[in-house]
PDB file of N, CA and C in Angstrom:
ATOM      1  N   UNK A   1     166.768 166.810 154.834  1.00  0.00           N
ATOM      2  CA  UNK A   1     166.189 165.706 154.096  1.00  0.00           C
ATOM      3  C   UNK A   1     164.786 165.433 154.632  1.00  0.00           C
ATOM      4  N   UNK A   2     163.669 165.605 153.573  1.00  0.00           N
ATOM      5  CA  UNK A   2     162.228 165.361 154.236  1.00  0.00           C
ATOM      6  C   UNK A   2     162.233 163.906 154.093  1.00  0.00           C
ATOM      7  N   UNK A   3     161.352 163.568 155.316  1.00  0.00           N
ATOM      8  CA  UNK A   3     160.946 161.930 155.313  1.00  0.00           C
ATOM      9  C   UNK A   3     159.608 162.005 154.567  1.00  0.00           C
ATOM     10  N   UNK A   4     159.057 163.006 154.079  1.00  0.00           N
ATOM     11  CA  UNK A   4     157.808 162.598 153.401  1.00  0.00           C
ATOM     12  C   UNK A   4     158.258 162.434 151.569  1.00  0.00           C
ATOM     13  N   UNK A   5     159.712 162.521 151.133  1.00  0.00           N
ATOM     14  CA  UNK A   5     159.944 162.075 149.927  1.00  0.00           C
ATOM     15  C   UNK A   5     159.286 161.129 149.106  1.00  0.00           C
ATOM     16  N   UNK A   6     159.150 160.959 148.299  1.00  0.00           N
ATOM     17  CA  UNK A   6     158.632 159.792 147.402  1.00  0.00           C
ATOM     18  C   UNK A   6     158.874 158.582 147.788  1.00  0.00           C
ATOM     19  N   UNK A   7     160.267 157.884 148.105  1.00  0.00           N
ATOM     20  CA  UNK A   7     160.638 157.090 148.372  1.00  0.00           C
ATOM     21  C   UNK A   7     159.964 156.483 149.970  1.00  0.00           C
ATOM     22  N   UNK A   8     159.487 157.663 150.925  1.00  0.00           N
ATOM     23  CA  UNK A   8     159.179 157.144 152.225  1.00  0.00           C
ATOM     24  C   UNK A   8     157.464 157.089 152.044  1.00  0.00           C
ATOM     25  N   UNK A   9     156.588 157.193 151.231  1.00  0.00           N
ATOM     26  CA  UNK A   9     155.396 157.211 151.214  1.00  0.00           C
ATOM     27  C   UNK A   9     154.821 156.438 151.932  1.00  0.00           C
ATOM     28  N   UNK A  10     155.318 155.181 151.168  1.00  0.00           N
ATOM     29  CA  UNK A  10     155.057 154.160 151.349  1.00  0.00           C
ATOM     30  C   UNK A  10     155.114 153.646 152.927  1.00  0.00           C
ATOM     31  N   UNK A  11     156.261 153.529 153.723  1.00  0.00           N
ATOM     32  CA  UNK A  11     156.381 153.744 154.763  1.00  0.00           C
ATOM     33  C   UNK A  11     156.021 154.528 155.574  1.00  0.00           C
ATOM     34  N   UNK A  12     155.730 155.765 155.644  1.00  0.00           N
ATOM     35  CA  UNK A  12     155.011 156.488 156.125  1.00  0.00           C
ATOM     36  C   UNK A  12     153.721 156.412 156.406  1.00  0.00           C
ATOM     37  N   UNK A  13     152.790 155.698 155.737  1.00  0.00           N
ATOM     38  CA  UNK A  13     151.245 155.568 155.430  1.00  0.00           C
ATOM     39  C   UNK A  13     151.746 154.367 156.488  1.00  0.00           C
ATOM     40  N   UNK A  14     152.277 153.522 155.957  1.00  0.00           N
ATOM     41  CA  UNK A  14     152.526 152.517 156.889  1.00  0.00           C
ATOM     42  C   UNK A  14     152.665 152.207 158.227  1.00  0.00           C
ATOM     43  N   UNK A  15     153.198 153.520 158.541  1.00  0.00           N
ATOM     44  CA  UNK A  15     153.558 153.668 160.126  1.00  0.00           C
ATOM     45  C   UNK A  15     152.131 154.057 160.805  1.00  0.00           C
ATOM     46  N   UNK A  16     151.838 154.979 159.933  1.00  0.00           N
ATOM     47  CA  UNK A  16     150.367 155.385 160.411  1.00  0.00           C
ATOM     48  C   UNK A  16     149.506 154.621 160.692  1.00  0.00           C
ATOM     49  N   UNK A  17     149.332 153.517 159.412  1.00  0.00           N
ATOM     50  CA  UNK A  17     148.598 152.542 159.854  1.00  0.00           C
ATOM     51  C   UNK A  17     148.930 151.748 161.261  1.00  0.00           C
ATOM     52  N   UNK A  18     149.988 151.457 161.517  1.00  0.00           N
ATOM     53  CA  UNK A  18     150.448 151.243 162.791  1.00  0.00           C
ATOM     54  C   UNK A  18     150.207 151.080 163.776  1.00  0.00           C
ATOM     55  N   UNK A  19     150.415 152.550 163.924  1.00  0.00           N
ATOM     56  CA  UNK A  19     149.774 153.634 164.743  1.00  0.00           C
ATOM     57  C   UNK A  19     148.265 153.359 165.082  1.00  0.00           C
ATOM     58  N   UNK A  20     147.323 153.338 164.072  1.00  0.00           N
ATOM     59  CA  UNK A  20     146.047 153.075 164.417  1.00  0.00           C
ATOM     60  C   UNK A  20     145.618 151.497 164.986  1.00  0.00           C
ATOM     61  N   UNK A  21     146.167 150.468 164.449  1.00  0.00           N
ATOM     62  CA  UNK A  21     145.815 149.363 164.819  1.00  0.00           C
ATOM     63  C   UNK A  21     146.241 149.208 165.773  1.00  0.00           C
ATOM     64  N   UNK A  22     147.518 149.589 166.393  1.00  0.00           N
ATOM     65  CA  UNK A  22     147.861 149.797 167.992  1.00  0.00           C
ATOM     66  C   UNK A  22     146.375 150.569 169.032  1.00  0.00           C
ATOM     67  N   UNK A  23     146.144 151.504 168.410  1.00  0.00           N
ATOM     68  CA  UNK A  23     145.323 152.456 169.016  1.00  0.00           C
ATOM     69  C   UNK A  23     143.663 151.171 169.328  1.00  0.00           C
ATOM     70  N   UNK A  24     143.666 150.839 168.146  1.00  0.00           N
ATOM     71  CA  UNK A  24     142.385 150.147 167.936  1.00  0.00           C
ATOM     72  C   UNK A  24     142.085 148.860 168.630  1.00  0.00           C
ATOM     73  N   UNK A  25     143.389 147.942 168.680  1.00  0.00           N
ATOM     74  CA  UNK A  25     144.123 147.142 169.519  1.00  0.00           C
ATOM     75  C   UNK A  25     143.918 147.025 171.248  1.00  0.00           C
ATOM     76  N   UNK A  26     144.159 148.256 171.816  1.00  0.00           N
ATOM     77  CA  UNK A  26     144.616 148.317 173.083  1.00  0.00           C
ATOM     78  C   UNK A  26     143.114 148.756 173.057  1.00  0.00           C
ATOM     79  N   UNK A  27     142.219 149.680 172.427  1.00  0.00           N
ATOM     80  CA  UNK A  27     140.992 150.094 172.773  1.00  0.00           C
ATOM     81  C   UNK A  27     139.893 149.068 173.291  1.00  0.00           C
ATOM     82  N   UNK A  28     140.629 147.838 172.669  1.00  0.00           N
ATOM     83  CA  UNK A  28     139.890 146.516 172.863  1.00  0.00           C
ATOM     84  C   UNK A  28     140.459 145.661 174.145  1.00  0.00           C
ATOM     85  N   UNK A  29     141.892 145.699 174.403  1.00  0.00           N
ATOM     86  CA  UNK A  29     142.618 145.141 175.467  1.00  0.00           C
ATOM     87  C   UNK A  29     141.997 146.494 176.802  1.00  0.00           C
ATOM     88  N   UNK A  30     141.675 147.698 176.940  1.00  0.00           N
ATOM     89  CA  UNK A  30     141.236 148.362 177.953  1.00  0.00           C
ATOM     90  C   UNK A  30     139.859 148.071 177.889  1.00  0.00           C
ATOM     91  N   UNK A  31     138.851 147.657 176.910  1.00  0.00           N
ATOM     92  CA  UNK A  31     137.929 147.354 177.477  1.00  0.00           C
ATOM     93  C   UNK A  31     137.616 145.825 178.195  1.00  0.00           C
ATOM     94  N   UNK A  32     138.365 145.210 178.436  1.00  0.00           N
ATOM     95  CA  UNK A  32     138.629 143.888 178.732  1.00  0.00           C
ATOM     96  C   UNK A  32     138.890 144.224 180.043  1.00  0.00           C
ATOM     97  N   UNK A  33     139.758 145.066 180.279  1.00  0.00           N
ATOM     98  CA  UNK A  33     140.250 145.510 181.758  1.00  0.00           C
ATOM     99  C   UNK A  33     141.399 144.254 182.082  1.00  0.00           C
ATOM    100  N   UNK A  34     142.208 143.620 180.633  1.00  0.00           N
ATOM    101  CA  UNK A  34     142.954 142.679 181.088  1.00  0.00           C
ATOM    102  C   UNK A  34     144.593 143.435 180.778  1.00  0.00           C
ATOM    103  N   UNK A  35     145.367 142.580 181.624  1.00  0.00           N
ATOM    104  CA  UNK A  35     146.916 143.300 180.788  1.00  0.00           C
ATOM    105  C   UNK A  35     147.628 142.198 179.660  1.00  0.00           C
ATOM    106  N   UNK A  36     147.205 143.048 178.506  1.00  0.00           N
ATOM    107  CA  UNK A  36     147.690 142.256 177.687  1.00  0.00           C
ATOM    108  C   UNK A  36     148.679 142.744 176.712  1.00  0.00           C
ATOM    109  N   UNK A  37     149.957 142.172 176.588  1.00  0.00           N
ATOM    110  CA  UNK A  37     150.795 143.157 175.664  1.00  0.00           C
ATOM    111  C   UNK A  37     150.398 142.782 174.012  1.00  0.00           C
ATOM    112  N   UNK A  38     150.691 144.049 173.378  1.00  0.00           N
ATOM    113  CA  UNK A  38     150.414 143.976 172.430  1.00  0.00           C
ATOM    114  C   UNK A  38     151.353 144.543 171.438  1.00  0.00           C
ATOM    115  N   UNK A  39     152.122 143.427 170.226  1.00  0.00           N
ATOM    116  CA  UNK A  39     152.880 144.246 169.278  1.00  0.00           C
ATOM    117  C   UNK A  39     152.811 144.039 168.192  1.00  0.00           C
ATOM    118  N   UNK A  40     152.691 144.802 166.962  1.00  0.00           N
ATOM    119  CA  UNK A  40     152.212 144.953 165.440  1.00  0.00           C
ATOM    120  C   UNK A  40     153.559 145.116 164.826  1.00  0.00           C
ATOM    121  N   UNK A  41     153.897 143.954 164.338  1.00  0.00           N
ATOM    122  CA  UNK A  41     154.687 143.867 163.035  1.00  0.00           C
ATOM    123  C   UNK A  41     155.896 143.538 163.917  1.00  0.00           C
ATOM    124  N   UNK A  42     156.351 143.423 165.175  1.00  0.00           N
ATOM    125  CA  UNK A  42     157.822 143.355 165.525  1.00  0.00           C
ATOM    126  C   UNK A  42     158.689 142.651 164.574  1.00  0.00           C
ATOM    127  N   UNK A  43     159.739 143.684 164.405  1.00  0.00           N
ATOM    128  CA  UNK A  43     160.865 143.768 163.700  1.00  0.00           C
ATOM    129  C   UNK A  43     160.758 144.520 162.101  1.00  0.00           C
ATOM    130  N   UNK A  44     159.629 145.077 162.256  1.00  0.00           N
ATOM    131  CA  UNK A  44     159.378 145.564 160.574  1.00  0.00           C
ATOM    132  C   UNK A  44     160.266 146.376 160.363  1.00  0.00           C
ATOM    133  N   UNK A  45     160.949 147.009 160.702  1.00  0.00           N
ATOM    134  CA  UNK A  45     162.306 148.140 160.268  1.00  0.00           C
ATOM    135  C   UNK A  45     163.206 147.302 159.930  1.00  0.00           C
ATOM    136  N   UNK A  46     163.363 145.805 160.160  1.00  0.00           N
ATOM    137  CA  UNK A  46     164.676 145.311 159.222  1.00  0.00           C
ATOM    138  C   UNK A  46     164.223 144.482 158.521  1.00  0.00           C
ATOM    139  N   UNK A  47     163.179 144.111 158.449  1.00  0.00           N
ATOM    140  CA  UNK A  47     162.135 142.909 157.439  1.00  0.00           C
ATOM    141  C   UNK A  47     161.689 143.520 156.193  1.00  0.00           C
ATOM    142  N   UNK A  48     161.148 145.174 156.465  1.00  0.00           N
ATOM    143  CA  UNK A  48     160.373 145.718 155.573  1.00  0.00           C
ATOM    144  C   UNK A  48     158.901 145.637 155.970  1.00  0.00           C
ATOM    145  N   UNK A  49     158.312 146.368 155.427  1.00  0.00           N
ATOM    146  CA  UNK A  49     156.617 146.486 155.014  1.00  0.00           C
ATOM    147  C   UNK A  49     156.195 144.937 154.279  1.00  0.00           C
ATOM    148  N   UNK A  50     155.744 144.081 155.343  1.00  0.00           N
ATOM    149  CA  UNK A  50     155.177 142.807 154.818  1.00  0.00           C
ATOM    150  C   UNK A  50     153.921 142.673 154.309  1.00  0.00           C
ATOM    151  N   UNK A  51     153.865 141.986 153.208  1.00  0.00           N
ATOM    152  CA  UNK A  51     152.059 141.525 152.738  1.00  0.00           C
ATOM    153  C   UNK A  51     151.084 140.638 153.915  1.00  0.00           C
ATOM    154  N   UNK A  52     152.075 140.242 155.008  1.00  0.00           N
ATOM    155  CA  UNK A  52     150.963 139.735 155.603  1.00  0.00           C
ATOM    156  C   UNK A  52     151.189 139.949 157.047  1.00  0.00           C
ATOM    157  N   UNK A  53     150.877 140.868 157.469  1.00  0.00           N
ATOM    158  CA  UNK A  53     151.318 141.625 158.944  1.00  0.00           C
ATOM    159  C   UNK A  53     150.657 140.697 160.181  1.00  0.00           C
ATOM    160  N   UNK A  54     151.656 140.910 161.055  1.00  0.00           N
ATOM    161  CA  UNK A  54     151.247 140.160 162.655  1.00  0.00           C
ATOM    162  C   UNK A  54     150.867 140.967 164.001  1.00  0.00           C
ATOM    163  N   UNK A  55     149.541 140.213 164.609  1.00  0.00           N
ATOM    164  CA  UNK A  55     149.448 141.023 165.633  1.00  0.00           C
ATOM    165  C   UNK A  55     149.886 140.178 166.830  1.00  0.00           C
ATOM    166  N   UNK A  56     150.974 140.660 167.528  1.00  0.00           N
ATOM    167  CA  UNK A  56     151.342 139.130 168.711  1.00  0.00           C
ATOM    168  C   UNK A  56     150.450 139.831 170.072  1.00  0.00           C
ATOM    169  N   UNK A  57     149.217 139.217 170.679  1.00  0.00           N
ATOM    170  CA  UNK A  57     148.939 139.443 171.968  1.00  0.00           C
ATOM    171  C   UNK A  57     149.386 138.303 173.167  1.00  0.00           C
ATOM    172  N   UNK A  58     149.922 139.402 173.943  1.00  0.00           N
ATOM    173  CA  UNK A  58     150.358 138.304 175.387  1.00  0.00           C
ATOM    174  C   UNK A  58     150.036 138.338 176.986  1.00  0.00           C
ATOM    175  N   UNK A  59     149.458 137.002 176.556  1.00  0.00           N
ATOM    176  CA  UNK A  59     148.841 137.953 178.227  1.00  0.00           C
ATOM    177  C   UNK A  59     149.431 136.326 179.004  1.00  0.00           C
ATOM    178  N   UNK A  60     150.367 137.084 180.236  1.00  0.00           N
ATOM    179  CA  UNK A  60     151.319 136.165 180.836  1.00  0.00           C
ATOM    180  C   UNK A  60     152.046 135.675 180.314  1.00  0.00           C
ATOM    181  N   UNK A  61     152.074 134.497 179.930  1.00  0.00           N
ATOM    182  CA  UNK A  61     153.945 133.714 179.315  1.00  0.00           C
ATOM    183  C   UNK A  61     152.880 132.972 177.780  1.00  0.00           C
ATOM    184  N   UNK A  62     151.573 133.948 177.790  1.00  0.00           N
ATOM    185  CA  UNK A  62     151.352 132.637 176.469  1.00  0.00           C
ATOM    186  C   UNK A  62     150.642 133.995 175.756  1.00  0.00           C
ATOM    187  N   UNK A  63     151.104 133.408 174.071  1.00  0.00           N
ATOM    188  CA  UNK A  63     151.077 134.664 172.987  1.00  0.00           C
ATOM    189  C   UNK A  63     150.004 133.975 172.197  1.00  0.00           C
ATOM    190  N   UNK A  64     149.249 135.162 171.620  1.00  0.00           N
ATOM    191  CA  UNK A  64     148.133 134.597 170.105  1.00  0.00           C
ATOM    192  C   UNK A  64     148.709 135.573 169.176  1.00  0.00           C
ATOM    193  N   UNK A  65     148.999 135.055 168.529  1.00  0.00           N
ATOM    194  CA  UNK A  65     149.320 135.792 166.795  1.00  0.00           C
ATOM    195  C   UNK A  65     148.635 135.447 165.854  1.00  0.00           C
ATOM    196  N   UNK A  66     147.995 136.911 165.251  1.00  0.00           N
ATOM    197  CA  UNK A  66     146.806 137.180 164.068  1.00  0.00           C
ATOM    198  C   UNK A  66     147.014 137.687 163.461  1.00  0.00           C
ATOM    199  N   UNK A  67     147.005 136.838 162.353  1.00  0.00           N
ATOM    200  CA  UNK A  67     147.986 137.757 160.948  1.00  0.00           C
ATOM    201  C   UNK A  67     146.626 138.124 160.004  1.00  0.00           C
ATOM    202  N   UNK A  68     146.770 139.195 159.612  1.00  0.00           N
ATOM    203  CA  UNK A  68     146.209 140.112 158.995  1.00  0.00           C
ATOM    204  C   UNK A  68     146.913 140.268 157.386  1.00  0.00           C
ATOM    205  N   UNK A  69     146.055 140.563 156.302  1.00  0.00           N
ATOM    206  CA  UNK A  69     146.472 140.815 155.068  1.00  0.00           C
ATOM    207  C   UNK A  69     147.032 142.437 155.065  1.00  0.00           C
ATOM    208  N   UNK A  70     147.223 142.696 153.807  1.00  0.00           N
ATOM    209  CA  UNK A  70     147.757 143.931 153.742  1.00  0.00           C
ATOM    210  C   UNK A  70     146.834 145.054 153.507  1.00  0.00           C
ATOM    211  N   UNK A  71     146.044 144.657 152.843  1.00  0.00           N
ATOM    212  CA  UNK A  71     144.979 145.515 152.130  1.00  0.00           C
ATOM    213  C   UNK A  71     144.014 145.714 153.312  1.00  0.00           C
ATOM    214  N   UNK A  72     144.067 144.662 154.381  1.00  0.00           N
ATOM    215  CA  UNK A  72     143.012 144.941 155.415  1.00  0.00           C
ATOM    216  C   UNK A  72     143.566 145.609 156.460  1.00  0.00           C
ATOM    217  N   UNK A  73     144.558 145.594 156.638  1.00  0.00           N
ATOM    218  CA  UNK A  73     145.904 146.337 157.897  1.00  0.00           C
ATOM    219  C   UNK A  73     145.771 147.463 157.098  1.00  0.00           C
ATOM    220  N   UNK A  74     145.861 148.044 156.427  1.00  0.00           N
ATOM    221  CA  UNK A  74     146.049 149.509 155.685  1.00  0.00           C
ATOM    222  C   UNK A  74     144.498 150.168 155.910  1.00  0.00           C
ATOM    223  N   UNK A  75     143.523 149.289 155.791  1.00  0.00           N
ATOM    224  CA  UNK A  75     141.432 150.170 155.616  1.00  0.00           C
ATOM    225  C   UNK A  75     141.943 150.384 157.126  1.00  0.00           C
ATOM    226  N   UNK A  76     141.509 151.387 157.800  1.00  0.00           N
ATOM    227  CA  UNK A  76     140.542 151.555 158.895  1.00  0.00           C
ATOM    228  C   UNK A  76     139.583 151.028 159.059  1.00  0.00           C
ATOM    229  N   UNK A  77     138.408 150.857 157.894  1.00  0.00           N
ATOM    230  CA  UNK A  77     137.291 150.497 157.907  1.00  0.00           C
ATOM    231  C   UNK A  77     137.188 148.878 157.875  1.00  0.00           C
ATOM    232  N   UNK A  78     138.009 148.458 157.144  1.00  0.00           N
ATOM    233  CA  UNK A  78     138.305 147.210 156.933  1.00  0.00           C
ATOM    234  C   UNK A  78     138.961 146.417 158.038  1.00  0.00           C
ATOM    235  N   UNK A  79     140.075 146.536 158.699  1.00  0.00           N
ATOM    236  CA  UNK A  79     140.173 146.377 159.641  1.00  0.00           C
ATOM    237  C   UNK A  79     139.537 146.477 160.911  1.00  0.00           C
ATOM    238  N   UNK A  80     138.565 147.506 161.167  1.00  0.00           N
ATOM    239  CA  UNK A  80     137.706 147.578 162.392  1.00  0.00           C
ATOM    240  C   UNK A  80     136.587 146.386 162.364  1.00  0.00           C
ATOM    241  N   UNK A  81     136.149 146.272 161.042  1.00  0.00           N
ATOM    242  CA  UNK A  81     135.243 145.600 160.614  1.00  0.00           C
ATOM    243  C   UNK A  81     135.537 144.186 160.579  1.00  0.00           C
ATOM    244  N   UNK A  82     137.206 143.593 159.651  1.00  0.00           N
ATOM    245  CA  UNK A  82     137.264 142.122 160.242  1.00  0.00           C
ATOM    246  C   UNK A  82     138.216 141.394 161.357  1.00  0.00           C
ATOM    247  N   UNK A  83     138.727 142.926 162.139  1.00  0.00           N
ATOM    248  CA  UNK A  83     140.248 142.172 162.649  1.00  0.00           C
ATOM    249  C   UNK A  83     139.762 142.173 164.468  1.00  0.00           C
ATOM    250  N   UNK A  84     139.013 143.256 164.498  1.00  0.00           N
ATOM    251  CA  UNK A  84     138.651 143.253 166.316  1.00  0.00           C
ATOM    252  C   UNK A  84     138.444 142.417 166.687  1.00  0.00           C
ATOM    253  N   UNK A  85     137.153 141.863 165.961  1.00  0.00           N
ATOM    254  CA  UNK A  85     136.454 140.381 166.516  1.00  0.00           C
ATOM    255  C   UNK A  85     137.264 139.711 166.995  1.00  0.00           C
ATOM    256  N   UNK A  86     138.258 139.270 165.905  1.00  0.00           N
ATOM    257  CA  UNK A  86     139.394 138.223 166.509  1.00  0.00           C
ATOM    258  C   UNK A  86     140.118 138.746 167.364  1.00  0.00           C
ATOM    259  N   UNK A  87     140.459 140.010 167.468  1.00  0.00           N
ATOM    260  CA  UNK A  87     141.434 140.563 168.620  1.00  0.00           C
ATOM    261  C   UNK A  87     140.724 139.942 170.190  1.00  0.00           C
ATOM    262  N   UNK A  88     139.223 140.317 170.095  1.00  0.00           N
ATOM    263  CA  UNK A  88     138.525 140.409 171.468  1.00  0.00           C
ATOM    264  C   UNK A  88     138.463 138.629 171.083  1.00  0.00           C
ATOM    265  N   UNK A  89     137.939 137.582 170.595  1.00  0.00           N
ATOM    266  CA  UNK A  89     138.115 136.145 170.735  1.00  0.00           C
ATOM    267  C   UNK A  89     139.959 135.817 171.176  1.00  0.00           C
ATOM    268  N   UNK A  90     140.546 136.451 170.627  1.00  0.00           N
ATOM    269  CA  UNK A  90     142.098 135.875 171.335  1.00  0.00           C
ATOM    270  C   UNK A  90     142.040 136.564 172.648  1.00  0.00           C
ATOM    271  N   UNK A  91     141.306 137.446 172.945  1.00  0.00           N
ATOM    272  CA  UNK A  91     141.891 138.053 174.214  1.00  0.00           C
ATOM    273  C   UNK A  91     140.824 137.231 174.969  1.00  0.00           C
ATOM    274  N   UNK A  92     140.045 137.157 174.847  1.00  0.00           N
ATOM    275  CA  UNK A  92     139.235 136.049 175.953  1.00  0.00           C
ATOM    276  C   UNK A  92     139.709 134.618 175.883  1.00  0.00           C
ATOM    277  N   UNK A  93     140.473 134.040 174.889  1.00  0.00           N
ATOM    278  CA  UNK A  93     141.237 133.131 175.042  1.00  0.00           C
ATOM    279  C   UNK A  93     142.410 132.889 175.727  1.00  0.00           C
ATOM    280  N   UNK A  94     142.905 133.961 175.876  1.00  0.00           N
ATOM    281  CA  UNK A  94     144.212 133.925 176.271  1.00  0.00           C
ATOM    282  C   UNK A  94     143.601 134.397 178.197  1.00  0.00           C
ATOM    283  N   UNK A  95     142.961 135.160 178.209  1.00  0.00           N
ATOM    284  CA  UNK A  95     142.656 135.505 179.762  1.00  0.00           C
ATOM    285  C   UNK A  95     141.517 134.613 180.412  1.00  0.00           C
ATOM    286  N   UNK A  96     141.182 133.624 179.659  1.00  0.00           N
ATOM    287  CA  UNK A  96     140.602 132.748 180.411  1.00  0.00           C
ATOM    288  C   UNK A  96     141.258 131.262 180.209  1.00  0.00           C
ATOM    289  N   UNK A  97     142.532 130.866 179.350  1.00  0.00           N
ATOM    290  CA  UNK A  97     143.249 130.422 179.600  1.00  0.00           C
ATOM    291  C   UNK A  97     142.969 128.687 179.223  1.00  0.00           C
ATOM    292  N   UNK A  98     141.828 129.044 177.656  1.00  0.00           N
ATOM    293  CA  UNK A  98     141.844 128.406 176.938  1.00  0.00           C
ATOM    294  C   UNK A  98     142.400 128.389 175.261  1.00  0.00           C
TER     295      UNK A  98
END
């Protein structure tokens, strides 16, 4: 049974996207040089592919969550362009502990 069927497209592109905003994510948490965890979409395998996706960052016992549209979680371009900013403003929020 291929997972690239018709039926998994959708999901598939999805994961990918994922995949990159993780990548794009942490590229921003290593240049910070802070430890900050970072997770995209937790629980999407029993929720589904949501229209309005979450990024939870945690750094120590306190979380920022930045929810992102769908159409902008899916661009590369679009996302690099409006979602970092806020990634790097929550992460200096959260590691300086305002």
């Amino acid at each position: 049974m291929s997972l690239l069927g018709p039926k998994n497209i959708h999901r598939d592109t999805y994961i990918v996207a994922c995949g990159r905003v993780m990548r794009d994510v942490m590229g921003v948490v290593g240049i910070r040089g802070c430890v900050v965890s970072v997770e995209v979409d937790p629980g999407w395998a029993y929720r589904g592919v949501a229209e309005l996706h979450k990024i939870h960052l945690t750094y120590r016992r306190v979380t920022r969550i930045l929810s992102v549209d769908h159409a902008t979680f899916m661009s590369p371009e679009f996302f690099r362009n409006r979602v970092l900013q806020q990634v790097e403003k929550a992460i200096e929020e959260l590691t300086s502990g305002t």
